[in-house]
C-alpha atoms as a PDB file:
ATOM      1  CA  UNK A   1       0.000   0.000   0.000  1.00  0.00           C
ATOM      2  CA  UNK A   2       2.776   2.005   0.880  1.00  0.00           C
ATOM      3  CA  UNK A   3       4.639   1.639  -2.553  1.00  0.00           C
ATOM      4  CA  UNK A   4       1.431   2.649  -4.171  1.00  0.00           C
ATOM      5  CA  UNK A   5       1.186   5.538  -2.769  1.00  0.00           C
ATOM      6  CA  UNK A   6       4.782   6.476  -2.819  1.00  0.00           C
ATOM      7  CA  UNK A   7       4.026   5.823  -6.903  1.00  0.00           C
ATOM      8  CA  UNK A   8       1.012   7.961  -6.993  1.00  0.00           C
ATOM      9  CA  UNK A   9       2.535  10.897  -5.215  1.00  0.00           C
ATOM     10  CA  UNK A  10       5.819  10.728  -7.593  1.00  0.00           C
ATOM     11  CA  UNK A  11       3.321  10.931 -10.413  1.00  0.00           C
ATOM     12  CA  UNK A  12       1.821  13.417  -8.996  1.00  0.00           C
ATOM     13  CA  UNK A  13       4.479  15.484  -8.606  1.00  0.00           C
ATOM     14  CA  UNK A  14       5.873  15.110 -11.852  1.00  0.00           C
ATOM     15  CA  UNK A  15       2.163  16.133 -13.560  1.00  0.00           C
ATOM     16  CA  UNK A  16       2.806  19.592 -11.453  1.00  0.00           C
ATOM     17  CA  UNK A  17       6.419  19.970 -12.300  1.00  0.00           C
ATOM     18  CA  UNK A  18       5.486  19.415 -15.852  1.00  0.00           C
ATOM     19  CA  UNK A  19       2.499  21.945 -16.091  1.00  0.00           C
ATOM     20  CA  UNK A  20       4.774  24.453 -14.356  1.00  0.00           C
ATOM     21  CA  UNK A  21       7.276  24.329 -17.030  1.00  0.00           C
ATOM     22  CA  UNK A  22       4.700  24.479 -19.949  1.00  0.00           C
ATOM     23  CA  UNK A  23       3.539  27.760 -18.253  1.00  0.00           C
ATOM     24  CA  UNK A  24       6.969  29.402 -18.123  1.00  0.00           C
ATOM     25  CA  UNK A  25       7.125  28.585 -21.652  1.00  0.00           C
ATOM     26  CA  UNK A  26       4.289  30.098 -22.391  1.00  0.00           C
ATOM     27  CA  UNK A  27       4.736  33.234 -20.286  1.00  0.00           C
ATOM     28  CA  UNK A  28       8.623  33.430 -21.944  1.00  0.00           C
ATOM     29  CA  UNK A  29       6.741  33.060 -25.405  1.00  0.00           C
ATOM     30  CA  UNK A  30       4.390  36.234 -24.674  1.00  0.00           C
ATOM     31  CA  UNK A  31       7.382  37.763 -23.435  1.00  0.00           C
ATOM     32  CA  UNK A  32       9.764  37.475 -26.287  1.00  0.00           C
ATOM     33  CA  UNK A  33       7.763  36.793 -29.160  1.00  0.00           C
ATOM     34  CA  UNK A  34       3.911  38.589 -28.565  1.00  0.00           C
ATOM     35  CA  UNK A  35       3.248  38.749 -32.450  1.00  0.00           C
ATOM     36  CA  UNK A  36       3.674  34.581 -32.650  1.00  0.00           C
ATOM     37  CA  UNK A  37      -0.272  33.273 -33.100  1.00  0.00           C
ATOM     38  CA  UNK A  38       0.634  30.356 -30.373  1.00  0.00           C
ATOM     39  CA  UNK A  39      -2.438  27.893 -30.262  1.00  0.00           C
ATOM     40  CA  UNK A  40      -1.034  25.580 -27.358  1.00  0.00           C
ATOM     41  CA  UNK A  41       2.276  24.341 -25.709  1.00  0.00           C
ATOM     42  CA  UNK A  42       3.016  20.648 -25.413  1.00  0.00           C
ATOM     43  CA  UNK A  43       5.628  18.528 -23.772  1.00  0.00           C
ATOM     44  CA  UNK A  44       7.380  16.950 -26.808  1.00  0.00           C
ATOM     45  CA  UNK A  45       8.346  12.935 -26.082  1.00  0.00           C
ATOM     46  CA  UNK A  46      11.866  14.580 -25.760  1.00  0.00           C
ATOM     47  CA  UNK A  47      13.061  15.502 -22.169  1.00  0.00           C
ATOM     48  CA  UNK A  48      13.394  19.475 -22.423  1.00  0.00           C
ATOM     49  CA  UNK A  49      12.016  19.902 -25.678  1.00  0.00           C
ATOM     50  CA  UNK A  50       8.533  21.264 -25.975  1.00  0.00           C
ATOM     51  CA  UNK A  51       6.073  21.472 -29.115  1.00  0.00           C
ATOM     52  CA  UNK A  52       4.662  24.778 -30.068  1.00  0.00           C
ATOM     53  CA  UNK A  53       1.510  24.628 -32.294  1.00  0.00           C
ATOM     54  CA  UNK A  54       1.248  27.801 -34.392  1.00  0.00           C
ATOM     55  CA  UNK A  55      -0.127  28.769 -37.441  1.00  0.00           C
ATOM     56  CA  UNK A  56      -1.314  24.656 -38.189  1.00  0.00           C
ATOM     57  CA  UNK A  57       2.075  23.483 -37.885  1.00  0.00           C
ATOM     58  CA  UNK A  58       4.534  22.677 -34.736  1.00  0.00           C
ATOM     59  CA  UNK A  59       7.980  23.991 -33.820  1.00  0.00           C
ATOM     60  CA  UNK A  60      10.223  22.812 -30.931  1.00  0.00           C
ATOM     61  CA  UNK A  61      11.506  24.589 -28.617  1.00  0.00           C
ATOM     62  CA  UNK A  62      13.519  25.086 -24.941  1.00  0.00           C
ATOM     63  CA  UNK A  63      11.933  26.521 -21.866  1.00  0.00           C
ATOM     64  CA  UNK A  64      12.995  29.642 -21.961  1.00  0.00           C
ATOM     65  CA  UNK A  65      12.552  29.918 -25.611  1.00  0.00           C
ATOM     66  CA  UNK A  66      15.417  30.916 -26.693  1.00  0.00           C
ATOM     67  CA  UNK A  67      16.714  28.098 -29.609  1.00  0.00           C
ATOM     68  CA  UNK A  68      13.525  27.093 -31.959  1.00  0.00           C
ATOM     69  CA  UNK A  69      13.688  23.679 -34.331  1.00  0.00           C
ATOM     70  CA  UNK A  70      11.492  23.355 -37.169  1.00  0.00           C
ATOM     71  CA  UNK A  71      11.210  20.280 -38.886  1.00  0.00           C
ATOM     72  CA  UNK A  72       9.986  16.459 -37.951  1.00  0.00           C
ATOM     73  CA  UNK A  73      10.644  14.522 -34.621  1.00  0.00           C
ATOM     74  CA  UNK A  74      10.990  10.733 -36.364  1.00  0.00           C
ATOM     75  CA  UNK A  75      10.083   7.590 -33.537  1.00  0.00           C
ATOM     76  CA  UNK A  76      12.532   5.080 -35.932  1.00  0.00           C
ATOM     77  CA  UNK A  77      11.746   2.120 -34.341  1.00  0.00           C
ATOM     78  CA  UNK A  78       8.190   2.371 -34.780  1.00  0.00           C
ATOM     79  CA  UNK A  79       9.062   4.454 -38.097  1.00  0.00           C
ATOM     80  CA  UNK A  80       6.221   6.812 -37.533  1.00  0.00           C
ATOM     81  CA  UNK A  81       6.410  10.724 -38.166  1.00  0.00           C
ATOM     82  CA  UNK A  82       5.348  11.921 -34.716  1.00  0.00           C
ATOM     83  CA  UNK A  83       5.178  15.461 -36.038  1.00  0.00           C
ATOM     84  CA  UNK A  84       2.604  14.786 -38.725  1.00  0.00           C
ATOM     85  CA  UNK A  85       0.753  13.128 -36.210  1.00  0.00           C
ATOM     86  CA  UNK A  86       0.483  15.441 -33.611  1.00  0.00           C
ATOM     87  CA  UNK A  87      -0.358  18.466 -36.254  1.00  0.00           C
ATOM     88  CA  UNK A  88      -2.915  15.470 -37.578  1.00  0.00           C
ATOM     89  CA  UNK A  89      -4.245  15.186 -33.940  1.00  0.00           C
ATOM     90  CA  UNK A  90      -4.398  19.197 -32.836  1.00  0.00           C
ATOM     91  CA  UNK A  91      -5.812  20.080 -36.194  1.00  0.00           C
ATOM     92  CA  UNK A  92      -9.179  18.312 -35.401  1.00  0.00           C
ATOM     93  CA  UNK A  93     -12.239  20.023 -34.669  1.00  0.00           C
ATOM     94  CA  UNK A  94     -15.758  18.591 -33.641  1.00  0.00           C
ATOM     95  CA  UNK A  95     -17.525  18.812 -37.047  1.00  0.00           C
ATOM     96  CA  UNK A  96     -20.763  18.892 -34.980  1.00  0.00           C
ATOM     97  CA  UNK A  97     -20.450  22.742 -33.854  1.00  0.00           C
ATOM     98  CA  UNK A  98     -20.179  23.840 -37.356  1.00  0.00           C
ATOM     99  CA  UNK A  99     -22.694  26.279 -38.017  1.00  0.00           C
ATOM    100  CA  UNK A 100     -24.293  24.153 -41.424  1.00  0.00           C
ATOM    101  CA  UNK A 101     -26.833  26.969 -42.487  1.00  0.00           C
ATOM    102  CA  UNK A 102     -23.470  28.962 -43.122  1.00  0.00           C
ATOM    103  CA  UNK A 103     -22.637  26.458 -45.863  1.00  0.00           C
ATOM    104  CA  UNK A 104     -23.522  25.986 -49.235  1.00  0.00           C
ATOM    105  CA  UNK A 105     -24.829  22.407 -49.145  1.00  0.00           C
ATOM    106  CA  UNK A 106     -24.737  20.089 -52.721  1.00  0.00           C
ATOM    107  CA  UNK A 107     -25.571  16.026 -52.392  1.00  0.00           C
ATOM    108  CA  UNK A 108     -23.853  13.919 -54.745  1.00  0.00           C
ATOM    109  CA  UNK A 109     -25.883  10.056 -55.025  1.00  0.00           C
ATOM    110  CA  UNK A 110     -26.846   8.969 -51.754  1.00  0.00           C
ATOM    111  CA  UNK A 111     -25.048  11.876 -49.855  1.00  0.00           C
ATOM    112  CA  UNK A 112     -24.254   9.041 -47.129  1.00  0.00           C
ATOM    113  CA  UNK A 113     -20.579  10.720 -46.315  1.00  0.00           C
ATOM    114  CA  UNK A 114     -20.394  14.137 -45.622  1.00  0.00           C
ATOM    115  CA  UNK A 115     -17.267  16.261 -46.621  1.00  0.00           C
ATOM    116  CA  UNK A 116     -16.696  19.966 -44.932  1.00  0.00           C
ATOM    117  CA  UNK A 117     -14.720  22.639 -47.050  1.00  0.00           C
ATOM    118  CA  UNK A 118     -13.501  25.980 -46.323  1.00  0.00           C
ATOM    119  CA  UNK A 119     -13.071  27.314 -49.993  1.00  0.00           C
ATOM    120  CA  UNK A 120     -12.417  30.389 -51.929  1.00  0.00           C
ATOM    121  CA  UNK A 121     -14.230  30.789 -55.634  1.00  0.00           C
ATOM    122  CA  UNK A 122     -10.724  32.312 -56.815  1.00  0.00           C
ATOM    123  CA  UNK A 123      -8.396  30.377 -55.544  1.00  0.00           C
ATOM    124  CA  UNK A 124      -7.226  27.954 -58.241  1.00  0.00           C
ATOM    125  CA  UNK A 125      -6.301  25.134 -55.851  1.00  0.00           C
ATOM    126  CA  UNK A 126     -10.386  25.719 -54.503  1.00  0.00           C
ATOM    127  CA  UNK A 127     -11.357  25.071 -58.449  1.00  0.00           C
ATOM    128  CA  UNK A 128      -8.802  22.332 -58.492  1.00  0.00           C
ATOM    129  CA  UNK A 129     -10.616  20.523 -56.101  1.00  0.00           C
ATOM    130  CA  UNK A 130     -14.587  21.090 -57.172  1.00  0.00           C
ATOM    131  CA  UNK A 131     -12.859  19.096 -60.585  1.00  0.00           C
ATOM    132  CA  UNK A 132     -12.310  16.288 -59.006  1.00  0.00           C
ATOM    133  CA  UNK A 133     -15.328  16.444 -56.794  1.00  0.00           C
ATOM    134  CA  UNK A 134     -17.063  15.818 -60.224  1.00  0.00           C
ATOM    135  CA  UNK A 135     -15.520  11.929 -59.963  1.00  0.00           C
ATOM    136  CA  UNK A 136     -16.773  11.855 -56.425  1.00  0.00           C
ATOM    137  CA  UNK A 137     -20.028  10.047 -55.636  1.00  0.00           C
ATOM    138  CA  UNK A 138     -22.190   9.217 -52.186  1.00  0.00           C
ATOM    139  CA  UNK A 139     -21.437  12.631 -50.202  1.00  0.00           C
ATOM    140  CA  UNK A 140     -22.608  15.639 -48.912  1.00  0.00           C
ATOM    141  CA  UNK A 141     -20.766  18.469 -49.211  1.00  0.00           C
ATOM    142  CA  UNK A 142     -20.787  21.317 -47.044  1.00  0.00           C
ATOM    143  CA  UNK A 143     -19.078  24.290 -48.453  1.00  0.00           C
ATOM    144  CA  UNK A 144     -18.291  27.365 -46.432  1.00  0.00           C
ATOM    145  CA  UNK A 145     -17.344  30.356 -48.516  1.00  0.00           C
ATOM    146  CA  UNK A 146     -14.375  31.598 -47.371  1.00  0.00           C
ATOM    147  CA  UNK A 147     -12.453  34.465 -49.309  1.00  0.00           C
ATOM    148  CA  UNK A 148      -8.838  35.362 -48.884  1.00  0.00           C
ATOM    149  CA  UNK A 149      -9.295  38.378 -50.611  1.00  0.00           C
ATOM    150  CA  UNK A 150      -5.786  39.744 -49.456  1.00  0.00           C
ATOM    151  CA  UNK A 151      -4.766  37.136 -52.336  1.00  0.00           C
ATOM    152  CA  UNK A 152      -7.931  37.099 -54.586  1.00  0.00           C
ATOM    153  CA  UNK A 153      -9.526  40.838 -53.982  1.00  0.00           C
ATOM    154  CA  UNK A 154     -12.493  40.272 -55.834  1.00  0.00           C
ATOM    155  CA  UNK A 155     -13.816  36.889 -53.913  1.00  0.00           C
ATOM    156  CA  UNK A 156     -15.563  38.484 -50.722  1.00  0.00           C
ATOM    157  CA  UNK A 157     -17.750  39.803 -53.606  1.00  0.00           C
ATOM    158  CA  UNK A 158     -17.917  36.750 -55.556  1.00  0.00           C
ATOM    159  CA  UNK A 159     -19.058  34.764 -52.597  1.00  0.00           C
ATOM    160  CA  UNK A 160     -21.309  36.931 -51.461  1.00  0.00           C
ATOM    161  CA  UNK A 161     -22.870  36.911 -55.300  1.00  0.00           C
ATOM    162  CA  UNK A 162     -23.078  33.485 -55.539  1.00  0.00           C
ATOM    163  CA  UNK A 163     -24.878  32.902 -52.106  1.00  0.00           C
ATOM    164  CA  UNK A 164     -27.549  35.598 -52.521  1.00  0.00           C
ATOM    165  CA  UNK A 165     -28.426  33.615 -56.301  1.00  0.00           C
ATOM    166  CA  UNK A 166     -31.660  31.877 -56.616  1.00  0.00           C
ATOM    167  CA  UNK A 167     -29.656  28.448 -56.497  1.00  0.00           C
ATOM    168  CA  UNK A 168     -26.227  28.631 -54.728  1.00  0.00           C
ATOM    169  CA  UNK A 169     -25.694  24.858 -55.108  1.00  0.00           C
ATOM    170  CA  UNK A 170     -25.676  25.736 -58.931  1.00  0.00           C
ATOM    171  CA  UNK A 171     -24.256  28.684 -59.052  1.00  0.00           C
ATOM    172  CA  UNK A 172     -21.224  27.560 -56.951  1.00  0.00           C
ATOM    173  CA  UNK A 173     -21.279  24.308 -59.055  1.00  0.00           C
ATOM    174  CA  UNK A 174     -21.319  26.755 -62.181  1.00  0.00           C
ATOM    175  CA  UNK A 175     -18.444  29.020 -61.273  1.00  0.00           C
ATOM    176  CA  UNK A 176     -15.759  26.553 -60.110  1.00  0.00           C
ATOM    177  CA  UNK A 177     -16.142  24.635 -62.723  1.00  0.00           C
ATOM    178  CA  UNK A 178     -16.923  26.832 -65.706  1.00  0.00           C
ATOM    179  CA  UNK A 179     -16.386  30.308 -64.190  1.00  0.00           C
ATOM    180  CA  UNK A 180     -19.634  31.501 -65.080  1.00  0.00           C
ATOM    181  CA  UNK A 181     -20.837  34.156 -62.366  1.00  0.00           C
ATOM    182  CA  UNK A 182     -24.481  33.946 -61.540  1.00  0.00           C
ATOM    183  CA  UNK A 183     -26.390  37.648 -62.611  1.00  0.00           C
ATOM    184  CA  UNK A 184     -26.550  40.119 -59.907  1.00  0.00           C
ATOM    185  CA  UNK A 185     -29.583  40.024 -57.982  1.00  0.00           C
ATOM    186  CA  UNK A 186     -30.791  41.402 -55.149  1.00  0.00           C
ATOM    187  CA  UNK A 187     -28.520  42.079 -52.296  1.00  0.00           C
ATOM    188  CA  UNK A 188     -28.895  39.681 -48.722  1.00  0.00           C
ATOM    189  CA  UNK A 189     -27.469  38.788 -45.535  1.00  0.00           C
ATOM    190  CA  UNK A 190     -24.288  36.398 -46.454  1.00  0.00           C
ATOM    191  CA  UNK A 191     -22.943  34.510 -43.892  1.00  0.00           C
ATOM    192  CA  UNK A 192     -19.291  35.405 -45.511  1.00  0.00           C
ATOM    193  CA  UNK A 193     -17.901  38.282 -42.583  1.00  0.00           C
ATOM    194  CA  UNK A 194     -18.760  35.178 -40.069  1.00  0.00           C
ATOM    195  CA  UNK A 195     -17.499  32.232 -41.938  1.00  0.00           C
ATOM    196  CA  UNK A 196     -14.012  34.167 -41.891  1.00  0.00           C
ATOM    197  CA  UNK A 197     -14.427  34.689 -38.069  1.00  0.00           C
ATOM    198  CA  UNK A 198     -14.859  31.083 -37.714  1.00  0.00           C
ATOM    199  CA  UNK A 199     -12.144  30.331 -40.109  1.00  0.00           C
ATOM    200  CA  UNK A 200      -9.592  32.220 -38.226  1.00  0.00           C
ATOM    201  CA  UNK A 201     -10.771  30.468 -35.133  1.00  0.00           C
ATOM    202  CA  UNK A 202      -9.931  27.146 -36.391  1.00  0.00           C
ATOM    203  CA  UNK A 203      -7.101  28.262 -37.628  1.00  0.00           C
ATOM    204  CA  UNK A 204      -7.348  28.104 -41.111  1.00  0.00           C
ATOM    205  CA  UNK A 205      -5.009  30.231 -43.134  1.00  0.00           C
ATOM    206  CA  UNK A 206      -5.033  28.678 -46.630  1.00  0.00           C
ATOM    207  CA  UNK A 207      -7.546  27.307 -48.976  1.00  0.00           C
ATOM    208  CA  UNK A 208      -9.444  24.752 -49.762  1.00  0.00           C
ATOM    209  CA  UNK A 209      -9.130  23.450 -46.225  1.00  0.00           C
ATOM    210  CA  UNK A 210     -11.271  20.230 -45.850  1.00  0.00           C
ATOM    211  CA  UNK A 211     -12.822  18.323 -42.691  1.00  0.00           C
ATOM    212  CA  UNK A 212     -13.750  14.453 -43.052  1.00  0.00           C
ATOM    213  CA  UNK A 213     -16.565  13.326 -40.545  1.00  0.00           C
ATOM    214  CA  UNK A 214     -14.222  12.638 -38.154  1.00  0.00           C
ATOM    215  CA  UNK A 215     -12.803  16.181 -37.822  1.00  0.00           C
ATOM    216  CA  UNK A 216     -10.011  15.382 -39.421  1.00  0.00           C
ATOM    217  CA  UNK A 217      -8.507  18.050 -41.213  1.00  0.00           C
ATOM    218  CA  UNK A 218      -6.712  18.459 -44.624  1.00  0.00           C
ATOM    219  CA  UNK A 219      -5.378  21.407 -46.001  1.00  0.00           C
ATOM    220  CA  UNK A 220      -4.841  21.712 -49.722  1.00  0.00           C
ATOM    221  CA  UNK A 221      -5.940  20.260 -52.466  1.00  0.00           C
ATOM    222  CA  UNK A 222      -6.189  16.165 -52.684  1.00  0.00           C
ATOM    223  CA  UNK A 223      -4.416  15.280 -56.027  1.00  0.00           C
ATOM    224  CA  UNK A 224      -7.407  13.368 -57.558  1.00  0.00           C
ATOM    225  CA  UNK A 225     -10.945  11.781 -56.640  1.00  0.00           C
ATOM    226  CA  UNK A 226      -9.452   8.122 -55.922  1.00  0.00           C
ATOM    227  CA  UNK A 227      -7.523   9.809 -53.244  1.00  0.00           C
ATOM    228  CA  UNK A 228     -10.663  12.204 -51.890  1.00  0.00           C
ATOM    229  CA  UNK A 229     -12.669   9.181 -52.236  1.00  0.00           C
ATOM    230  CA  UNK A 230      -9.465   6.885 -50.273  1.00  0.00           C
ATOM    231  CA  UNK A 231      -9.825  10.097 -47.530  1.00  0.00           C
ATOM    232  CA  UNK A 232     -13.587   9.388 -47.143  1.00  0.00           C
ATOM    233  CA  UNK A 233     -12.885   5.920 -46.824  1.00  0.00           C
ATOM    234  CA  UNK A 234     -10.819   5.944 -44.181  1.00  0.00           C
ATOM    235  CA  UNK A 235     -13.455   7.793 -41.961  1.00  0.00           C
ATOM    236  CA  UNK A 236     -14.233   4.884 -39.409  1.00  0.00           C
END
């Protein structure tokens, strides 16, 4: 009984000794470096080293942050990428507090998987993508219209065009794949000023970004439908 204790109360103490040195970190990283977006401060598998998740990717650092290490912590025996897993794993979201009537909705077949996209209608990697949707079948889509219009100045405008049509579905359809604009019609309340406030919430900086059911998130463009459709697939 006594041994158990003694165990629990080392444990213990190292929990505490940990979580004080992520908060120094933190603290020296608002200190020194108040402009970095930091999104959360990890203890890496490394004794001393620490994983800082900015910007959808992960750095490595010291405690008081002075040396930074960018690139891939490898695990060779198991031969896994622990980076790209732990980016994988923070990048999630729970695709059930998305705000759907936000999204332009389009059902290919039986709609029976369900794809979410943050996408911009002039981005060429966004139109990429809607082209290989077309060999795509059994999902719903959920696209959220998402302009980076310090890249593409005309897309807030563009979105917010395409959502007021009389068929968004279509007209979205209709300019990714043909860039055909929908006529102007009357103006309405887009959703477009708050889809970029959630955007920047879940940290999405590029476009298309894509969510399987799972919250798993992918950013950029999947090279063809076998591999969107491989993606879907591996939704368990």
């Amino acid at each position: 009984m006594k041994t158990k204790l003694a165990t629990l109360l080392l444990s213990l103490a190292f929990f505490g000794s940990a979580h004080a040195d992520v908060k120094t970190l933190e603290q020296n990283l608002k200190t020194n470096y108040p402009d970095l977006p930091v999104k959360g401060v990890y203890q890496s598998p490394v004794a001393g080293i620490y994983e800082v998740y900015t910007s959808g990717r992960i750095v490595y650092t010291n405690q008081d942050a002075k040396y930074f290490f960018v690139g891939n912590l490898v695990d060779i025996k198991q031969q896994k990428n622990m980076t790209e897993e732990r980016i994988a794993e923070l990048g999630k979201i729970d695709v059930k507090s998305l705000p759907l009537n936000q999204a332009i909705k389009y059902v290919k077949g039986k709609g029976e998987r369900t794809l979410y996209i943050f996408s911009d209608p002039d981005c060429p990697y966004c139109q990429r993508l809607e082209q290989n949707m077309v060999g795509v079948d059994n999902v719903t889509v959920y696209v959220f219209l998402y302009p980076l219009t310090s890249l593409h100045p005309n897309a807030e405008k563009v979105s917010n065009q395409i959502w007021c049509s009389k068929n968004p579905s279509e007209a979205w359809t209709n300019y990714m794949l043909n860039r055909k604009l929908p006529a102007a019609g009357k103006s309405c309340t887009s959703p477009i000023q708050k889809n970029i406030a959630l955007g920047q919430k879940l940290n999405i900086d590029g476009t298309p970004t894509l969510f399987l059911q799972d919250g798993q998130r992918i950013s950029g463009v999947p090279s063809d439908a076998k591999q969107i459709e491989a993606l879907l697939q591996s939704v368990k």
